[in-house]
N, C-alpha and C. Protein backbone atom coordinates (compact mmCIF):
# COMPACT_ATOMS: atom_id res chain seq x y z
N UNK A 1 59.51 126.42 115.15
CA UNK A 1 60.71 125.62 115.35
C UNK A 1 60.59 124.74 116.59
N UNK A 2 60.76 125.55 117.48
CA UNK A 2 59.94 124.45 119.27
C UNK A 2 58.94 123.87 119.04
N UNK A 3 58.45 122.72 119.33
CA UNK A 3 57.20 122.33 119.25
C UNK A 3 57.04 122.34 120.82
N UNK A 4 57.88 121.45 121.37
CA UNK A 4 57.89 121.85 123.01
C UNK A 4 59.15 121.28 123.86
N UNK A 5 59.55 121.16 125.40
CA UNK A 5 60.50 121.17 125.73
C UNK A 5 60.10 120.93 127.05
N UNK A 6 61.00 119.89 127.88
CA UNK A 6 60.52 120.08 129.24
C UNK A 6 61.91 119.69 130.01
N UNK A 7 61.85 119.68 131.26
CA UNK A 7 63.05 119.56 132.31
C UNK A 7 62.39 118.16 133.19
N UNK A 8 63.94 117.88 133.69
CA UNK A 8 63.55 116.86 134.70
C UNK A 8 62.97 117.16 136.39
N UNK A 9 62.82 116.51 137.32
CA UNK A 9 62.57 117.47 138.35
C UNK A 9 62.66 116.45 139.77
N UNK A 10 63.85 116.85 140.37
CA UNK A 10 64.26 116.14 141.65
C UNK A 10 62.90 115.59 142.40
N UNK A 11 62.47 116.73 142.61
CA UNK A 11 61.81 116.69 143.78
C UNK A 11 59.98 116.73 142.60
N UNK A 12 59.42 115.54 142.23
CA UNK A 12 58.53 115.80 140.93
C UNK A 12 57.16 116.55 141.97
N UNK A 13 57.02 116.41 142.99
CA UNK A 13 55.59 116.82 143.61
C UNK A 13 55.73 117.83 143.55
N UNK A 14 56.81 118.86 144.46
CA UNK A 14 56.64 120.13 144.63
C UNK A 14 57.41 120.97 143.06
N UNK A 15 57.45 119.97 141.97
CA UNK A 15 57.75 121.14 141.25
C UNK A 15 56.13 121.05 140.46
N UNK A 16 55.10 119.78 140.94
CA UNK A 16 54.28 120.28 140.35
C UNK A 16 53.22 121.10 140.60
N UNK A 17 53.28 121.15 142.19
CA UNK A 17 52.35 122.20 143.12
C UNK A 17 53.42 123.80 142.31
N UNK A 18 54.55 123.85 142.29
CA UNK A 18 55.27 125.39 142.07
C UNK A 18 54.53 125.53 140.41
N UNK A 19 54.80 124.60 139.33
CA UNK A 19 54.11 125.08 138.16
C UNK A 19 52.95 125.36 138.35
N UNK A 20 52.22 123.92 138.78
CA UNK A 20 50.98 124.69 138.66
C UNK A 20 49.90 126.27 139.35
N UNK A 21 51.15 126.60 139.87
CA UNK A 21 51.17 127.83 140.73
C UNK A 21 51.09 128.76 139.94
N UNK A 22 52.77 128.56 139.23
CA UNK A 22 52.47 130.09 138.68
C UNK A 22 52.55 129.79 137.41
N UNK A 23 52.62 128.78 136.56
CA UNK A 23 51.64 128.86 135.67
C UNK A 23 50.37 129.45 134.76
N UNK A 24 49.71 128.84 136.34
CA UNK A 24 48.16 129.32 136.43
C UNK A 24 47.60 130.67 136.11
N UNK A 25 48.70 131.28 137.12
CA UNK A 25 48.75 132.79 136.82
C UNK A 25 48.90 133.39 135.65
N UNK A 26 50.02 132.83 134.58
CA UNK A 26 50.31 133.50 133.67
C UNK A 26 48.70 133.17 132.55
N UNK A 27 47.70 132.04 133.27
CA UNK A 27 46.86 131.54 132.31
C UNK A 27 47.20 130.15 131.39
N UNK A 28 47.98 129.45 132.24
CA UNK A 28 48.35 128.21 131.68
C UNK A 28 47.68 126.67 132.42
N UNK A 29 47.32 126.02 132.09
CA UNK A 29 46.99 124.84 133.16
C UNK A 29 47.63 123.61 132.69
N UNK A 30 47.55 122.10 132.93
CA UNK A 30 47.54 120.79 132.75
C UNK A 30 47.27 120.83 131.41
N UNK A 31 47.73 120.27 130.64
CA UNK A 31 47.01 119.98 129.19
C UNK A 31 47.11 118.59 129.29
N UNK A 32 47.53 117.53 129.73
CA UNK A 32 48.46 116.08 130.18
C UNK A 32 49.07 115.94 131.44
N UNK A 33 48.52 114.75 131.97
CA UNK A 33 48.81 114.09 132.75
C UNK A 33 49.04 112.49 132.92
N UNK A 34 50.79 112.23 132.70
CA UNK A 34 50.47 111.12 132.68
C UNK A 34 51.43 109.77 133.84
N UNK A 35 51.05 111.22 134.63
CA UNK A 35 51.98 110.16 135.89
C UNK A 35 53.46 110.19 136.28
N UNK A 36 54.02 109.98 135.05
CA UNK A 36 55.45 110.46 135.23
C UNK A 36 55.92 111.47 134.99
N UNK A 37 54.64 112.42 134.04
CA UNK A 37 54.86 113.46 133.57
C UNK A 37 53.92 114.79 133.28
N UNK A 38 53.85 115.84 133.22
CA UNK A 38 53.03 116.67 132.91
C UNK A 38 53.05 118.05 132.28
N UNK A 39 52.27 117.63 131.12
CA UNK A 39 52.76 118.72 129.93
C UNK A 39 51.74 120.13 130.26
N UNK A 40 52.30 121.46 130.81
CA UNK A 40 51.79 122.65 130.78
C UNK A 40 51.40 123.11 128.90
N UNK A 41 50.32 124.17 129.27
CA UNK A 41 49.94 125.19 127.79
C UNK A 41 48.34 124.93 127.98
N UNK A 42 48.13 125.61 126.86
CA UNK A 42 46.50 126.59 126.45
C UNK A 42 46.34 125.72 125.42
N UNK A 43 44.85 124.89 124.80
CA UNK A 43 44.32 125.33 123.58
C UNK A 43 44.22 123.48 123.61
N UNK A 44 44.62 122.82 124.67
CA UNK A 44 44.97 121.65 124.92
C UNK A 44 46.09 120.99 123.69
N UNK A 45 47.21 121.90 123.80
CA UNK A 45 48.56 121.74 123.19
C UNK A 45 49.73 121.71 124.49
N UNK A 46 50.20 120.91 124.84
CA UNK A 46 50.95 120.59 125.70
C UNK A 46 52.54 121.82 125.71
N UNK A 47 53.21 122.50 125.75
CA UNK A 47 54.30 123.08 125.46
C UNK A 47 55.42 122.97 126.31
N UNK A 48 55.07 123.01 127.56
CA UNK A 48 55.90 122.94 128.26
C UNK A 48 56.16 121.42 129.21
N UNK A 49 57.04 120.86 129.71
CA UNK A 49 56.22 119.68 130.71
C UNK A 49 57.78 119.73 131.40
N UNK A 50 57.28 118.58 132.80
CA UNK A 50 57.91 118.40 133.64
C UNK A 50 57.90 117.09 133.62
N UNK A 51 59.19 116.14 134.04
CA UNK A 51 58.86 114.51 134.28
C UNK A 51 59.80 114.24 135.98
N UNK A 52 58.94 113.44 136.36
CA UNK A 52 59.96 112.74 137.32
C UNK A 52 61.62 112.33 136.93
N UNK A 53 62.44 112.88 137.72
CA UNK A 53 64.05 112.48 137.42
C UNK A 53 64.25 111.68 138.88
N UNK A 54 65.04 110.50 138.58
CA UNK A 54 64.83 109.24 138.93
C UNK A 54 66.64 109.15 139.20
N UNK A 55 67.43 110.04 137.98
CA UNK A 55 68.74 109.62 137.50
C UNK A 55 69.66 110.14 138.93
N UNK A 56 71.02 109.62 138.76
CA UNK A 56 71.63 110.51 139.39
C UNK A 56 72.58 111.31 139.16
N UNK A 57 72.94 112.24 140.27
CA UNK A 57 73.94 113.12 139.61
C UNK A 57 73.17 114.62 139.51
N UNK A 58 73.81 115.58 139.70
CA UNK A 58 73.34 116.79 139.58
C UNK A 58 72.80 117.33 138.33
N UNK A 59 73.14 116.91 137.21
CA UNK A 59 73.10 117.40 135.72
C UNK A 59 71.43 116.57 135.09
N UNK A 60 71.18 116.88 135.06
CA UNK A 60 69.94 116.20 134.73
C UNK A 60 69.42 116.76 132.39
N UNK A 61 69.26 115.55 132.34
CA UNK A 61 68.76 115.48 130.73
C UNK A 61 67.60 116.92 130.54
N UNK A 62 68.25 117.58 129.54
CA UNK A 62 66.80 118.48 129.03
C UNK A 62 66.21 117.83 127.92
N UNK A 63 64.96 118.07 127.80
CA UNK A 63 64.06 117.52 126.27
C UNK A 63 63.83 118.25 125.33
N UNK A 64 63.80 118.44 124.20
CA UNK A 64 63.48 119.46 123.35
C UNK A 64 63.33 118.75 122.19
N UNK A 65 61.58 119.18 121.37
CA UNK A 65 61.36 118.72 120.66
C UNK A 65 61.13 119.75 119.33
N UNK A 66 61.83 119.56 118.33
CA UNK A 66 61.58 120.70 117.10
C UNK A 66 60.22 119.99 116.03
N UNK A 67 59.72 120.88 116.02
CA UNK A 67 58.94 120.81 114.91
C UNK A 67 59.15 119.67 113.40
N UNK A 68 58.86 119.25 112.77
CA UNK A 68 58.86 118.79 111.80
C UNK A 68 57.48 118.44 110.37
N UNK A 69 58.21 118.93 109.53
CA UNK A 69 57.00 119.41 108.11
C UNK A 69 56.46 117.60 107.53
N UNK A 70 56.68 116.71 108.14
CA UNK A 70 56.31 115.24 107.59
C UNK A 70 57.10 114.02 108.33
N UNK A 71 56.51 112.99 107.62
CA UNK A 71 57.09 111.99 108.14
C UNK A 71 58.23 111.64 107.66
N UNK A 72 58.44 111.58 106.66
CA UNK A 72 59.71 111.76 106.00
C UNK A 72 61.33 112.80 106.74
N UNK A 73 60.35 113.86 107.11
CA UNK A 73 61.36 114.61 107.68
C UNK A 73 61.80 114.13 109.37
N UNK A 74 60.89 113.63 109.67
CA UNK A 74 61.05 112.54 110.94
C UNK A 74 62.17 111.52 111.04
N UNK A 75 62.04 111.06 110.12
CA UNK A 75 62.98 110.08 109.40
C UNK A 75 64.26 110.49 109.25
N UNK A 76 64.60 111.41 108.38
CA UNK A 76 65.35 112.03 107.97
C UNK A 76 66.50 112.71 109.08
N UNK A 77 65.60 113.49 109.74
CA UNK A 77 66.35 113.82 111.57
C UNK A 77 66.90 112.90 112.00
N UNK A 78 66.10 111.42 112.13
CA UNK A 78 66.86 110.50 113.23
C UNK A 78 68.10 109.68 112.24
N UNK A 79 67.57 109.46 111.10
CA UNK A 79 68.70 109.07 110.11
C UNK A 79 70.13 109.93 109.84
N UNK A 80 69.84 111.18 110.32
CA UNK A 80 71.09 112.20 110.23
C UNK A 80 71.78 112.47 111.74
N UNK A 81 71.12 112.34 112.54
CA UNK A 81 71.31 112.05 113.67
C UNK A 81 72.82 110.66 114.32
N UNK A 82 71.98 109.43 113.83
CA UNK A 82 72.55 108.14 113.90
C UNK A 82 74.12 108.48 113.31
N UNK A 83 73.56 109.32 111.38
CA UNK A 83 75.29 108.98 110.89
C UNK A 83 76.10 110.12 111.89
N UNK A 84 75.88 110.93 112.64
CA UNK A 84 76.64 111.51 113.40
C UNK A 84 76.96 110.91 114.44
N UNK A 85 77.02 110.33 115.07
CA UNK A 85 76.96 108.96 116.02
C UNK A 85 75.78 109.46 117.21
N UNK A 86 74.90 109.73 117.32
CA UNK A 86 73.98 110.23 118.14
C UNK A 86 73.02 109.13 118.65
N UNK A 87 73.04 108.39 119.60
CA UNK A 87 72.35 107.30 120.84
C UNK A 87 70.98 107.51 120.06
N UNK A 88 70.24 106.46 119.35
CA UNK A 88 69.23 106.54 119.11
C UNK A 88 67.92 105.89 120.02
N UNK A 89 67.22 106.97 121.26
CA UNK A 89 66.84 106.75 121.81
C UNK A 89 64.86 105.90 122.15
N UNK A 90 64.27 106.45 120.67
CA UNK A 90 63.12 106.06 120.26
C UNK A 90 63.20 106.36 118.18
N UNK A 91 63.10 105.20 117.99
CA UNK A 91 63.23 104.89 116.52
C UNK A 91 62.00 106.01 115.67
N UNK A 92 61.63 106.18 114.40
CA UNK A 92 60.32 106.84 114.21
C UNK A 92 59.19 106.11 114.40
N UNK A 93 58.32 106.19 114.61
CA UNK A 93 56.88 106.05 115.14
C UNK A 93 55.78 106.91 115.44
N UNK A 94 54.62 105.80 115.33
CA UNK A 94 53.73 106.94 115.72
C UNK A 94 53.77 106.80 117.40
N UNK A 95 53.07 107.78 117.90
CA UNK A 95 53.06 107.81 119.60
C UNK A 95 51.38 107.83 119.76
N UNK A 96 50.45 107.02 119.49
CA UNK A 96 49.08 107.03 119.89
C UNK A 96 48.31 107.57 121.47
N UNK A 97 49.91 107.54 122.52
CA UNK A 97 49.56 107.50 123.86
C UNK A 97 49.83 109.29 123.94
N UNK A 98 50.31 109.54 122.85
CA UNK A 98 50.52 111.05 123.30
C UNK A 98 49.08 111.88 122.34
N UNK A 99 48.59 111.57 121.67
CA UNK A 99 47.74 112.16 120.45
C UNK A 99 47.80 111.15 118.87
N UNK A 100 46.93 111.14 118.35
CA UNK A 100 46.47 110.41 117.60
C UNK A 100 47.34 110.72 116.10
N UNK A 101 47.85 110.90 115.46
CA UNK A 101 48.85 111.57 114.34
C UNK A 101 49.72 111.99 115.46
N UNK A 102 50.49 111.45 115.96
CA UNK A 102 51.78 112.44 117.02
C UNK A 102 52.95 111.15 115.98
N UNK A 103 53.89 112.02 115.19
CA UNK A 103 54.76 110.81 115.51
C UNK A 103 56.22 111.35 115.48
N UNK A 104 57.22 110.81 116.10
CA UNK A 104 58.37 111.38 115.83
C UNK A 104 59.36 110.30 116.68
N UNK A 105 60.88 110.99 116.74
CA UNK A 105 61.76 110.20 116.70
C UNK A 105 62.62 110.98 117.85
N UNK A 106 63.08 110.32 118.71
CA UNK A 106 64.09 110.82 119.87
C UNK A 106 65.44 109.97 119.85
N UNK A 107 66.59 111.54 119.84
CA UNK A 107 67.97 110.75 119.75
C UNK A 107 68.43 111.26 120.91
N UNK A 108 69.71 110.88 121.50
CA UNK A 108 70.96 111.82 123.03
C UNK A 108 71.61 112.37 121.74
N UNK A 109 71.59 113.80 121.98
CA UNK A 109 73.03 114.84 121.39
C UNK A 109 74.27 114.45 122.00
N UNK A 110 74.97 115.54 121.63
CA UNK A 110 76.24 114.82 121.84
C UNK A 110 76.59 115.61 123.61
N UNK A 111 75.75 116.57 124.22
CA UNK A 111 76.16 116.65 125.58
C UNK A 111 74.71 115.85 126.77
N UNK A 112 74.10 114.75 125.49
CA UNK A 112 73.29 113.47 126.66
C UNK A 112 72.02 114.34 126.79
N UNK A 113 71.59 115.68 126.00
CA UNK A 113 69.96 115.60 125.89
C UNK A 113 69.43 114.96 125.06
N UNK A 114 67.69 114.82 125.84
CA UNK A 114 66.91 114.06 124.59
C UNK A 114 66.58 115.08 123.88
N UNK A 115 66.58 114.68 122.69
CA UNK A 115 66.24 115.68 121.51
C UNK A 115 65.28 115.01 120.43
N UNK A 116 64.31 115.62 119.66
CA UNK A 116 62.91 114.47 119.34
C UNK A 116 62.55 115.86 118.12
N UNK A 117 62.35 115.21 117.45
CA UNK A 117 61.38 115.24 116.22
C UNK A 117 60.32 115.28 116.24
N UNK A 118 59.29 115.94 115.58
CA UNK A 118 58.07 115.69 115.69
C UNK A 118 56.96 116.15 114.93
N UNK A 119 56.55 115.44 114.37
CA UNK A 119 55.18 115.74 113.24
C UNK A 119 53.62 115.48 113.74
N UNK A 120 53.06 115.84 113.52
CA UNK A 120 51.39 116.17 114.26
C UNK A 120 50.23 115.74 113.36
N UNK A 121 50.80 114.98 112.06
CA UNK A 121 49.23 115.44 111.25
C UNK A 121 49.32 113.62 110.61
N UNK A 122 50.32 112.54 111.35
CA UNK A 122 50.85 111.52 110.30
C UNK A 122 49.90 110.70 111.00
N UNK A 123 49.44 109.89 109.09
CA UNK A 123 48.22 109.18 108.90
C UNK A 123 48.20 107.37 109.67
N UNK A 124 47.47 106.89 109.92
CA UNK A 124 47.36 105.39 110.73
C UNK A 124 48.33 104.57 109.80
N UNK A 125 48.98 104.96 108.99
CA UNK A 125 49.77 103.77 107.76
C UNK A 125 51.12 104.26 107.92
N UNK A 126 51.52 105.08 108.68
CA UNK A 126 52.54 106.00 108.48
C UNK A 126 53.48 105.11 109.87
């Protein structure tokens, strides 16, 4: 169901010296690095990540991305999404900058997280 999920982070340096701390320990490292952001896990599958928060205000956006069985069902999420009135934040697509078949779709719920879709296996035509 999770595919993965990450938080924002005031202060982005020292929360990435604290992950990669204890992390490490549990046997986790870097899987991604991409400046604004950095996705923790094993097997070079990203699961967890952290991004620079920039915003203001104490409440900061969580990310959470569910799984999805196709592209179609990609679709389908952000299309069911929209008729609920849900901020459509990244349309479907593929994401080439994240992995090569990565594609999915990010909407705001209705209490302002990003919430994203996501399929792993969709072809260069897709």
């Amino acid at each position: 169901m999770i595919d993965h999920f990450g938080i924002n982070c005031a202060d982005f340096d020292a929360s990435a010296r604290f992950y990669d701390a204890v992390l490490g320990v549990l046997g986790y490292s870097r899987q991604m690095d991409v400046g604004m952001a950095i996705g923790y896990g094993s097997d070079g599958h990203p699961d967890f990540w952290i991004t620079r928060w920039e915003g203001g205000g104490p409440n900061r956006e969580m990310h959470c991305a569910f799984q999805a069985e196709s592209v179609e069902a990609v679709r389908a999420f952000h299309a069911k999404a929209l008729e609920l009135g849900a901020e459509s934040l990244h349309e479907p697509r593929l994401w080439p900058e994240y992995h090569p078949g990565y594609y999915g779709a990010f909407v705001r719920d209705p209490d302002g997280n990003n919430v994203e879709a996501v399929f792993h296996r969709a072809g260069p035509d897709d």
